[in-house]
N, C-alpha and C. Protein backbone atom coordinates (compact mmCIF):
# COMPACT_ATOMS: atom_id res chain seq x y z
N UNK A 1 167.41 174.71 -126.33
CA UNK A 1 166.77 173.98 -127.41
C UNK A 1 167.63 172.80 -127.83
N UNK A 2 168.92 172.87 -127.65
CA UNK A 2 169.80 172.00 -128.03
C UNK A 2 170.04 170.95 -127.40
N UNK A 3 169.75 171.15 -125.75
CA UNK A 3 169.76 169.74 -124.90
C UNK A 3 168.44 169.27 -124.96
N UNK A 4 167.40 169.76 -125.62
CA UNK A 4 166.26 169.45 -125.70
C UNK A 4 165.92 168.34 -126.40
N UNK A 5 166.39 168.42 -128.11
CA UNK A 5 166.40 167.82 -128.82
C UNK A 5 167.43 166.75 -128.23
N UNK A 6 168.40 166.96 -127.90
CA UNK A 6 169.47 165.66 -127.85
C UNK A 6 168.87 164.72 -126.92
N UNK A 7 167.71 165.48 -125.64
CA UNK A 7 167.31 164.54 -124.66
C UNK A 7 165.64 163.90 -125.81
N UNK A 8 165.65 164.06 -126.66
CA UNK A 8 164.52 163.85 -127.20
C UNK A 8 165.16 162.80 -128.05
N UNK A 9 166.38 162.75 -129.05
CA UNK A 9 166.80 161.91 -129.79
C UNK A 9 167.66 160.44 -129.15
N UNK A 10 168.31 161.06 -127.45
CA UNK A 10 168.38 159.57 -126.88
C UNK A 10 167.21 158.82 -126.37
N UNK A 11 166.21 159.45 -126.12
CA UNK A 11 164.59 159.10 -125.70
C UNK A 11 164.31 157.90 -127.03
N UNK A 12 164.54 158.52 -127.95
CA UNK A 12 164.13 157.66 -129.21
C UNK A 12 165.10 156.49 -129.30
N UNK A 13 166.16 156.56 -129.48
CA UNK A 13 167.27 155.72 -129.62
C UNK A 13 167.28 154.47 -128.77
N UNK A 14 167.19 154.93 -127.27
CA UNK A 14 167.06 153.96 -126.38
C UNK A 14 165.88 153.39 -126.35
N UNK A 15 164.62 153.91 -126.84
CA UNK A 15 163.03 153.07 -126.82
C UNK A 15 163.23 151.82 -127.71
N UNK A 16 163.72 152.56 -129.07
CA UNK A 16 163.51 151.69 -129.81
C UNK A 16 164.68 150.81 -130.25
N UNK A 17 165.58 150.80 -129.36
CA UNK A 17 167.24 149.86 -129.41
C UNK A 17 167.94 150.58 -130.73
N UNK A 18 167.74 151.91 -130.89
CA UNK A 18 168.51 152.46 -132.14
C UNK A 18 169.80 152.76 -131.45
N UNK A 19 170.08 152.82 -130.59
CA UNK A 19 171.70 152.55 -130.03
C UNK A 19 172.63 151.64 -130.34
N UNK A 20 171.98 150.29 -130.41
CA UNK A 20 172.54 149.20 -130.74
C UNK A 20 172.63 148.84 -132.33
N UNK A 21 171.87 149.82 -133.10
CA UNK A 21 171.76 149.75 -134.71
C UNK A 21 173.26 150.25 -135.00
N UNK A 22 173.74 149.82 -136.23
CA UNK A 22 174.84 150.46 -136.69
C UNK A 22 173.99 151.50 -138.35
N UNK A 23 174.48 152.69 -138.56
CA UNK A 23 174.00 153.88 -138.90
C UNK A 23 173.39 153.46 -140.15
N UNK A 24 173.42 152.24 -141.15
CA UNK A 24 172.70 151.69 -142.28
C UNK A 24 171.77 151.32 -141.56
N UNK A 25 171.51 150.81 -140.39
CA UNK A 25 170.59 149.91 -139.93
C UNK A 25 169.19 151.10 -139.55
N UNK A 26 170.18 152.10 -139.24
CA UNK A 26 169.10 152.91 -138.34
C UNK A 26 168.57 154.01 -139.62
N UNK A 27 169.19 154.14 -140.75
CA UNK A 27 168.77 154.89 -141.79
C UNK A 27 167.56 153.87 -142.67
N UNK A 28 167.80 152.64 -142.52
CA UNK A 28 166.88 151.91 -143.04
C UNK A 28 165.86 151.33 -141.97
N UNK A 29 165.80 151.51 -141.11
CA UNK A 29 164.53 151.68 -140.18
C UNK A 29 163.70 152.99 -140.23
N UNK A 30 164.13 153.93 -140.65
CA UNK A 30 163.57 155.25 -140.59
C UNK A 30 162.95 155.38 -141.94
N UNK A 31 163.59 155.12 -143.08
CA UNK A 31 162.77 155.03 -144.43
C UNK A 31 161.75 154.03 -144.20
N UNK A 32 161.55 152.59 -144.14
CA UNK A 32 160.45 152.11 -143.60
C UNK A 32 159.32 152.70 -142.76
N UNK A 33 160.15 153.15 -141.91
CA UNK A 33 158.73 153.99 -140.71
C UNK A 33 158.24 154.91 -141.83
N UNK A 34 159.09 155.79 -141.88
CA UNK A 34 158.80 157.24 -142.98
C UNK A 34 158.00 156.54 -144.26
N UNK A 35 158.04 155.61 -145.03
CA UNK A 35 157.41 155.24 -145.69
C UNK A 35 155.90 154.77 -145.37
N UNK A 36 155.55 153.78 -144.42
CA UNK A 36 154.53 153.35 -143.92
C UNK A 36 153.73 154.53 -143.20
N UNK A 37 154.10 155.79 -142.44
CA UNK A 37 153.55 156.90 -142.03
C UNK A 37 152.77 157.58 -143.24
N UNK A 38 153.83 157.85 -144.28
CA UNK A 38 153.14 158.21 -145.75
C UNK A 38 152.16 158.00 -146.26
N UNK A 39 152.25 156.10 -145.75
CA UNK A 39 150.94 154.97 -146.55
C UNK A 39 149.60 155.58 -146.03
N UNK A 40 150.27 155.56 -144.67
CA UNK A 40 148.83 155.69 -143.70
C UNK A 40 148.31 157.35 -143.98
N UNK A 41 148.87 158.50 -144.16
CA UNK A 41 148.47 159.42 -144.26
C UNK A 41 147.87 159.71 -145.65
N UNK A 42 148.05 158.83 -146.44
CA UNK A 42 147.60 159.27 -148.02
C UNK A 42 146.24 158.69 -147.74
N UNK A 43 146.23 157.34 -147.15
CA UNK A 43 144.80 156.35 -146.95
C UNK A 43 144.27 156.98 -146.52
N UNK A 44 144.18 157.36 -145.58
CA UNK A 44 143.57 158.44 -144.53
C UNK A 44 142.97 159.88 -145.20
N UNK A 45 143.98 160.15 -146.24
CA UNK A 45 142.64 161.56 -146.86
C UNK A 45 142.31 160.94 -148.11
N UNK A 46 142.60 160.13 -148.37
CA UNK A 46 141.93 159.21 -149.58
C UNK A 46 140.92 159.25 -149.40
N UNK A 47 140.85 158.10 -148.44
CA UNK A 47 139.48 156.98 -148.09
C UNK A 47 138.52 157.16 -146.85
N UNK A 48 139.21 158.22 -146.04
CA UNK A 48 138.07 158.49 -144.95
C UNK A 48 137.18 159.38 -145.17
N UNK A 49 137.13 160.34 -146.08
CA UNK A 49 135.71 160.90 -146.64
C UNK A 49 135.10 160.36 -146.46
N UNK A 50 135.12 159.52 -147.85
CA UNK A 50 134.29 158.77 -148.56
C UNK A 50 133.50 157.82 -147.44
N UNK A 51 134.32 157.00 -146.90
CA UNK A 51 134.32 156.25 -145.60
C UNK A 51 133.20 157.14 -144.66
N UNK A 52 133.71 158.32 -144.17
CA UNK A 52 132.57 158.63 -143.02
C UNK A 52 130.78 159.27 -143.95
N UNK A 53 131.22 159.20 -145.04
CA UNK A 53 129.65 159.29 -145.52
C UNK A 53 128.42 158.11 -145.36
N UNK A 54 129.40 156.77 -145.69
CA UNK A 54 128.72 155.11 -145.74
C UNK A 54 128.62 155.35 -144.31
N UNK A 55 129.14 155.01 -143.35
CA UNK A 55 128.96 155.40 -141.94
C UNK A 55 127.72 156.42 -141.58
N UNK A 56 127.97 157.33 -141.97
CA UNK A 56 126.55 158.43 -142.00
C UNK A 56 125.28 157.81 -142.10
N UNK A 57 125.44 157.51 -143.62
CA UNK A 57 124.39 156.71 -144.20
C UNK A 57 123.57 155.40 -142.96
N UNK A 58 124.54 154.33 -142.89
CA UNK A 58 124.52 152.96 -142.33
C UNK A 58 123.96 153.96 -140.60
N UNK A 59 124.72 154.58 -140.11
CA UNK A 59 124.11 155.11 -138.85
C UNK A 59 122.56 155.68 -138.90
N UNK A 60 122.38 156.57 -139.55
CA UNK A 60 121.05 156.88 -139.94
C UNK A 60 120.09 155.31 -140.69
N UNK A 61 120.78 154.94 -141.27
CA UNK A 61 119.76 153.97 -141.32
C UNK A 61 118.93 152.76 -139.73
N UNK A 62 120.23 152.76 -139.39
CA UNK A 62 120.29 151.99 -138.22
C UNK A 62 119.38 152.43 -136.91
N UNK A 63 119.55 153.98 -136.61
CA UNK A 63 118.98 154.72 -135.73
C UNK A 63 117.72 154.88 -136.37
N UNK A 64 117.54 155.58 -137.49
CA UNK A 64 115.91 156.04 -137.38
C UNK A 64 115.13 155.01 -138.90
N UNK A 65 115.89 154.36 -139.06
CA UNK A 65 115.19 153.09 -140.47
C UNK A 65 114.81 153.59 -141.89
N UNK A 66 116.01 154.91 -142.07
CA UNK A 66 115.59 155.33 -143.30
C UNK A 66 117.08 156.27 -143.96
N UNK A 67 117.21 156.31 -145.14
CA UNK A 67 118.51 156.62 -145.07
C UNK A 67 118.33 158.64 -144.76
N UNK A 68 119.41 158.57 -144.46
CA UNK A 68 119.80 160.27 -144.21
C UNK A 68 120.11 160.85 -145.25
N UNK A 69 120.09 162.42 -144.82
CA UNK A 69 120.28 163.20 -146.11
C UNK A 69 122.03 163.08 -146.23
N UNK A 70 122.37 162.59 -147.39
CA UNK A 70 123.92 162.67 -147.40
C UNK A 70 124.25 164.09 -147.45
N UNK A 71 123.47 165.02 -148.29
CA UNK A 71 123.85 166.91 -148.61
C UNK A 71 124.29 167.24 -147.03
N UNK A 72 123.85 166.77 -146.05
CA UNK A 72 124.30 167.61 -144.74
C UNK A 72 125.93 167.23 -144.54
N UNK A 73 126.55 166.03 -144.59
CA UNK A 73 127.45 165.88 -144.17
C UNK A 73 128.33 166.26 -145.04
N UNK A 74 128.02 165.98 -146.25
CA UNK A 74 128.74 166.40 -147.48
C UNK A 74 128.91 167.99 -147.87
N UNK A 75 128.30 168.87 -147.02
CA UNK A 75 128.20 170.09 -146.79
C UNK A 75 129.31 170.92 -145.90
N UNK A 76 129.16 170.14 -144.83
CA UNK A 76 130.17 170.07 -143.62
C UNK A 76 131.62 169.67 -143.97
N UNK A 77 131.54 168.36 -144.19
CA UNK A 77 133.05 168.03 -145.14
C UNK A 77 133.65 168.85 -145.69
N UNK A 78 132.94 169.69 -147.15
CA UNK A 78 133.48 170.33 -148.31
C UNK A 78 133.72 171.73 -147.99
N UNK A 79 133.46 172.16 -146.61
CA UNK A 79 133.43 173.80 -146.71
C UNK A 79 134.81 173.98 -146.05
N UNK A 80 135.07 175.20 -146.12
CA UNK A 80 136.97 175.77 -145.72
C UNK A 80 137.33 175.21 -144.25
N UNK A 81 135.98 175.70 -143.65
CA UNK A 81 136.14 175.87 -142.46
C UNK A 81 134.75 175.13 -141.80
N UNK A 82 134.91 174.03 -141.29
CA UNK A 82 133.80 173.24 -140.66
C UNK A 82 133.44 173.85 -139.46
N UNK A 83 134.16 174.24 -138.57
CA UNK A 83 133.96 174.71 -137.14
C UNK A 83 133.14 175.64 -137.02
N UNK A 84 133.13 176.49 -138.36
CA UNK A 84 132.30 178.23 -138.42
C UNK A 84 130.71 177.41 -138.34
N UNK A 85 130.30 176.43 -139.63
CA UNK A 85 128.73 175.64 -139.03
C UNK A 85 128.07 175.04 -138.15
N UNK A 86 129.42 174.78 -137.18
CA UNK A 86 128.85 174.21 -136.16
C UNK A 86 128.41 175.07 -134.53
């Protein structure tokens, strides 16, 4: 497990020239990443609900010229376990 990780952390180092960083450089590249990963994961259960309902909607309108029932998707979304309805 131990040469695993180490062959996994020069994998990283050398992709992204973190070899050549000196250890402020490479601690403040990683809070950036780690920060912006955050951004994207909060947006992401924020706003893609909401997001794939208008989509729902706009698709059903598009395909059959009338809007869809939002209760179906919004059904699917909200339950524990989506996979068991389908």
């Amino acid at each position: 497990m131990k040469d695993y990780l180490w062959r996994q952390r020069t994998k990283l180092e050398a992709t992204l020239a973190f070899s050549m960083m000196e250890p402020w450089e490479k601690l403040l590249c990683m809070v950036i990443f780690t920060f912006f990963t955050l951004l994207l994961i909060s947006g992401l259960y924020q706003y893609l609900p909401e997001h794939l309902f208008i989509m729902q909607r706009r698709a059903s309108y598009y395909l059959w010229g009338q809007d869809g029932e939002e209760r179906l998707l919004r059904q699917w979304v909200d339950s524990p376990s989506p996979m068991k309805e389908l």
